[in-house]
N, C-alpha and C. Protein backbone atom coordinates (compact mmCIF):
# COMPACT_ATOMS: atom_id res chain seq x y z
N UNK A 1 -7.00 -10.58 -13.05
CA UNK A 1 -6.37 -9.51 -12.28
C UNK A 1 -7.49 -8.71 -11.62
N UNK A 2 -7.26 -8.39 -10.17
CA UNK A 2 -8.52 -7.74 -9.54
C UNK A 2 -7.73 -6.17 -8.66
N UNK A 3 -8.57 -5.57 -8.34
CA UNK A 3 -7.40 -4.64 -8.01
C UNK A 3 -8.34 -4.03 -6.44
N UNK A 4 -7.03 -3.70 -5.66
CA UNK A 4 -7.59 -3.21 -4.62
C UNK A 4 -6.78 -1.91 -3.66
N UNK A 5 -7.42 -1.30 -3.23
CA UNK A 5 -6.97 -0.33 -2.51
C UNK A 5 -5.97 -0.64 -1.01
N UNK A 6 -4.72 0.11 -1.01
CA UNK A 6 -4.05 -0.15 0.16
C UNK A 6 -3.83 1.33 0.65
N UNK A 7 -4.07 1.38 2.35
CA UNK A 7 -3.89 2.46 2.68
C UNK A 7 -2.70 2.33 3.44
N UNK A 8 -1.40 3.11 3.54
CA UNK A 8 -0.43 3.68 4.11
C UNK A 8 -0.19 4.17 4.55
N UNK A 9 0.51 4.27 6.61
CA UNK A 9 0.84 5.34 6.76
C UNK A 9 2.18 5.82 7.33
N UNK A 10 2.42 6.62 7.28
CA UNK A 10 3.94 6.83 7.85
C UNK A 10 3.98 8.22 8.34
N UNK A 11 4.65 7.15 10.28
CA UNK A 11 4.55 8.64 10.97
C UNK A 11 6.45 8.22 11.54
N UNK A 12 6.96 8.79 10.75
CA UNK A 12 8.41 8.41 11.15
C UNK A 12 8.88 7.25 10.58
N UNK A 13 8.99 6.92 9.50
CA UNK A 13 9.42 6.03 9.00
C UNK A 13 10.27 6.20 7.84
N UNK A 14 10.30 5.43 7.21
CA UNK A 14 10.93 5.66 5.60
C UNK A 14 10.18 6.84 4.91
N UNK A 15 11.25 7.28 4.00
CA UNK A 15 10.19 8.35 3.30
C UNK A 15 9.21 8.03 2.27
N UNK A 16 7.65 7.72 2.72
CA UNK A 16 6.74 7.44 1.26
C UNK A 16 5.99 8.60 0.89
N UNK A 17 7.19 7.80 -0.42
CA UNK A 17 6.61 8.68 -2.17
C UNK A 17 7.04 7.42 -3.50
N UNK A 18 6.46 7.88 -4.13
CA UNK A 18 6.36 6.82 -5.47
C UNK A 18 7.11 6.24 -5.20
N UNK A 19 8.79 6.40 -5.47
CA UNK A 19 10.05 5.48 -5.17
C UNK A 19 9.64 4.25 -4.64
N UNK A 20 9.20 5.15 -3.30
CA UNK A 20 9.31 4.04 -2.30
C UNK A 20 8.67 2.77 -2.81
N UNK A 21 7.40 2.77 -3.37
CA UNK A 21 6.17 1.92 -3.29
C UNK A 21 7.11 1.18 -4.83
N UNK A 22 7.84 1.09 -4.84
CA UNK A 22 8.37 0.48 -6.94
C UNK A 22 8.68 -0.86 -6.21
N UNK A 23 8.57 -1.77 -4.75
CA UNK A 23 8.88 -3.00 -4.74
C UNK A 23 7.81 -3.58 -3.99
N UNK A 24 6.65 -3.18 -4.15
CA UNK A 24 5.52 -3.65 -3.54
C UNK A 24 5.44 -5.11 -4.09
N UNK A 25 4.79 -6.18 -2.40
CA UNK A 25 5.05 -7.24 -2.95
C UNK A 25 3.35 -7.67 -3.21
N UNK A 26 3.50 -8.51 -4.60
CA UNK A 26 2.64 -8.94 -4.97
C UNK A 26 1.65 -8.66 -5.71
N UNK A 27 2.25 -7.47 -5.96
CA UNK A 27 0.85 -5.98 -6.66
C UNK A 27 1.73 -5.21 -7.48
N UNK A 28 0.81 -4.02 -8.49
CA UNK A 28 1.63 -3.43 -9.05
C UNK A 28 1.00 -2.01 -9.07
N UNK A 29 1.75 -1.05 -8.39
CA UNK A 29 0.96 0.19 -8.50
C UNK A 29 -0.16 0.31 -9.81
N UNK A 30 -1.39 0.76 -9.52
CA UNK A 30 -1.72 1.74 -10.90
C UNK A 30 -1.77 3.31 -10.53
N UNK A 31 -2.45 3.51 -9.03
CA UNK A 31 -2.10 4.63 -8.88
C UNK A 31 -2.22 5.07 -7.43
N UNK A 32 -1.56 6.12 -7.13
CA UNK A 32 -1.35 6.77 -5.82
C UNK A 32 -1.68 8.25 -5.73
N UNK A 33 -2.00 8.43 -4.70
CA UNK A 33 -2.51 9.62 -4.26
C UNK A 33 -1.97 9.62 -2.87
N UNK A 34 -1.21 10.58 -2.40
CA UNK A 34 -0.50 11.35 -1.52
C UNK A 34 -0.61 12.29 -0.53
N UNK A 35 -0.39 12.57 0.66
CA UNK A 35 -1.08 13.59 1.86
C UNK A 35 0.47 13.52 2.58
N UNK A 36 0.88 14.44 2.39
CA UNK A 36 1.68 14.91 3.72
C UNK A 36 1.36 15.71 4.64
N UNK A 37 1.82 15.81 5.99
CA UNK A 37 1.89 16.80 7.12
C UNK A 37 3.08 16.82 7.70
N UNK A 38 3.23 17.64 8.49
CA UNK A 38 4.65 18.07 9.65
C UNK A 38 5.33 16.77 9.72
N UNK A 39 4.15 15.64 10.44
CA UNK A 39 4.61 14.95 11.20
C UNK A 39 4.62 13.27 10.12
N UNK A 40 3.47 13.21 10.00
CA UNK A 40 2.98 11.80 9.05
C UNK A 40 2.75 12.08 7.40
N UNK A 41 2.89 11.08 7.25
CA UNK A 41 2.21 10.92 5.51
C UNK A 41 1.80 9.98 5.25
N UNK A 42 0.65 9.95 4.03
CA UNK A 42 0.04 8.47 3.72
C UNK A 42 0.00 8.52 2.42
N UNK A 43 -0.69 7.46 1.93
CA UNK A 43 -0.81 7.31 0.54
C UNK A 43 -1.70 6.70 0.43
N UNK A 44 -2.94 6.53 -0.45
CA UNK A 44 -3.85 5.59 -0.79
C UNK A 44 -3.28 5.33 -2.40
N UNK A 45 -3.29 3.55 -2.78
CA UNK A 45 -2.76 3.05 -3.97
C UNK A 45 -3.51 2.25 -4.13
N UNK A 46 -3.94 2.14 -5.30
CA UNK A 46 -4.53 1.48 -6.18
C UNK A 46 -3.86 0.35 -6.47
N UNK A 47 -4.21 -1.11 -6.61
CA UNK A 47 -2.82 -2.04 -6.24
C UNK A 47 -3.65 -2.90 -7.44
N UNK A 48 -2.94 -3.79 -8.47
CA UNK A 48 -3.52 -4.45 -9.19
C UNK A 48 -2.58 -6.11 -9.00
N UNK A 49 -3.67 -7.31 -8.35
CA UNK A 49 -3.00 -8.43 -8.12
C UNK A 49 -3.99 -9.36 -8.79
N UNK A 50 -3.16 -10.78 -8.30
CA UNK A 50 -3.69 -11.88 -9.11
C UNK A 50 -4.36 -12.74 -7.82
N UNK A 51 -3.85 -12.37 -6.54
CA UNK A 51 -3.72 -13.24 -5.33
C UNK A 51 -5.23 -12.33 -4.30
N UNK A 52 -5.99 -13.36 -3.75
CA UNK A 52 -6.86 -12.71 -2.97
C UNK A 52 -6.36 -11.72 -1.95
N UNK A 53 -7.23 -10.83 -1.96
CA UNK A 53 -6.84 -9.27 -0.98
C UNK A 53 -6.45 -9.49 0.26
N UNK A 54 -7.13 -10.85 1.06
CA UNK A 54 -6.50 -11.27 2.51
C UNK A 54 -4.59 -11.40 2.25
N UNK A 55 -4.90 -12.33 1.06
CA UNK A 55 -3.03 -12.61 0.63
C UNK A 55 -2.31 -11.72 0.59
N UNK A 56 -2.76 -10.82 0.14
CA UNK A 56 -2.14 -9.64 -0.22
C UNK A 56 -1.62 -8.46 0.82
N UNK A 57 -2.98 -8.42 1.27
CA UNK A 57 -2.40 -7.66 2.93
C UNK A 57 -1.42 -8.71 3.82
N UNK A 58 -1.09 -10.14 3.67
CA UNK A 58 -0.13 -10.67 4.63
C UNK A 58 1.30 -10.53 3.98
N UNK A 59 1.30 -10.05 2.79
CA UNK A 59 2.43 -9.84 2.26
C UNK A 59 2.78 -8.60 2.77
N UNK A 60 2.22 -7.36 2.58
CA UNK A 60 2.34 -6.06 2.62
C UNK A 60 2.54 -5.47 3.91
N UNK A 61 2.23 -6.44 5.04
CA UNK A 61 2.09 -5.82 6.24
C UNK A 61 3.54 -5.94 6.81
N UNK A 62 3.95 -7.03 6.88
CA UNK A 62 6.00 -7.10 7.25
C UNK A 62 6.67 -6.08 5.69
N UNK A 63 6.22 -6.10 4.72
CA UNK A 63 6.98 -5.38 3.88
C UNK A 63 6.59 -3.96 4.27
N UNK A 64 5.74 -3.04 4.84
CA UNK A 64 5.63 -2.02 5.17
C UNK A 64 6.33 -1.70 6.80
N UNK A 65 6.04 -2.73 7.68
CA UNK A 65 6.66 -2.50 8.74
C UNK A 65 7.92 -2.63 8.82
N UNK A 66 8.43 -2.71 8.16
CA UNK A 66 10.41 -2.95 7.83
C UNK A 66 10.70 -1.56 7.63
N UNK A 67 9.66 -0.81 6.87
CA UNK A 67 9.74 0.84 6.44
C UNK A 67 9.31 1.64 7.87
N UNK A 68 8.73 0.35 8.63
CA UNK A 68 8.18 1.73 10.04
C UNK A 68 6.60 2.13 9.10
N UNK A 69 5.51 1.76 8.40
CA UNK A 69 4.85 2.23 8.02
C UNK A 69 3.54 1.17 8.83
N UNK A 70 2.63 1.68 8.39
CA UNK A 70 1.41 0.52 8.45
C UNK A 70 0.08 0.59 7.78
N UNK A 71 -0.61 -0.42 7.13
CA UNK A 71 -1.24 -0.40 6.25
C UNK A 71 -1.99 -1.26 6.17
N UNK A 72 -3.30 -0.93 5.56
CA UNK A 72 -4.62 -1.72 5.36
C UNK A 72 -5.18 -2.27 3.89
N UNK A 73 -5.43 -3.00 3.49
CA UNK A 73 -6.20 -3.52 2.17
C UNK A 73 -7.74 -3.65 1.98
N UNK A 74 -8.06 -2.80 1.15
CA UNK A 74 -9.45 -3.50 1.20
C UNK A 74 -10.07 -3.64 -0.55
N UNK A 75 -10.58 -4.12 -0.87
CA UNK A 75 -10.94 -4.91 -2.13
C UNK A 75 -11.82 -3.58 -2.64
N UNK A 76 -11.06 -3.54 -3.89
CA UNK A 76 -12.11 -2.54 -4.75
C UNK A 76 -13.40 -3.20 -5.65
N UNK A 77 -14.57 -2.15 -5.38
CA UNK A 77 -15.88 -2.87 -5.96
C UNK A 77 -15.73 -4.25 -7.00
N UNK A 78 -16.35 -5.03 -7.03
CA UNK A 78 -15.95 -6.12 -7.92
C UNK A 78 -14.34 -7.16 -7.94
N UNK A 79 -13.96 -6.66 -6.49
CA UNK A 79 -12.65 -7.38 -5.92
C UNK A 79 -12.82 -8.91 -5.59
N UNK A 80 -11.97 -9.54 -4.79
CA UNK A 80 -12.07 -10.50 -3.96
C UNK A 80 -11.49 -10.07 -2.68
């Protein structure tokens, strides 16, 4: 299990907060940290998978854009 960071954002979209993130595909929260404003919100999550981080962002990217969100992966120290 390797774990990596996904960044989120949402400027008009679904509402993200914890809820939201409970069907992330392929990963399993460990943890999130949160920023709202007026207009947008994001989240940086800590994502723990079994599948390389490229895999992982091709999952996440149609599962976030269905929410109207958009989002990046990048491998935490000692990732793949």
């Amino acid at each position: 299990m390797v774990e990596s960071i996904a960044v989120i954002l949402s400027a008009g979209g679904v509402a993200l907060d914890l809820a939201a993130l409970g069907d992330v595909p392929m990963a399993r929260v460990v943890r999130a940290e949160f920023a709202w404003g007026e207009r947008a919100s994001c989240v940086a999550v800590t994502l723990a998978h079994e599948c390389p981080s490229p895999e992982l962002l091709a999952a996440l990217r149609p599962w976030a854009a269905g929410r109207g969100w958009s989002v990046t992966v990048a491998p935490l120290q000692g990732g793949c």
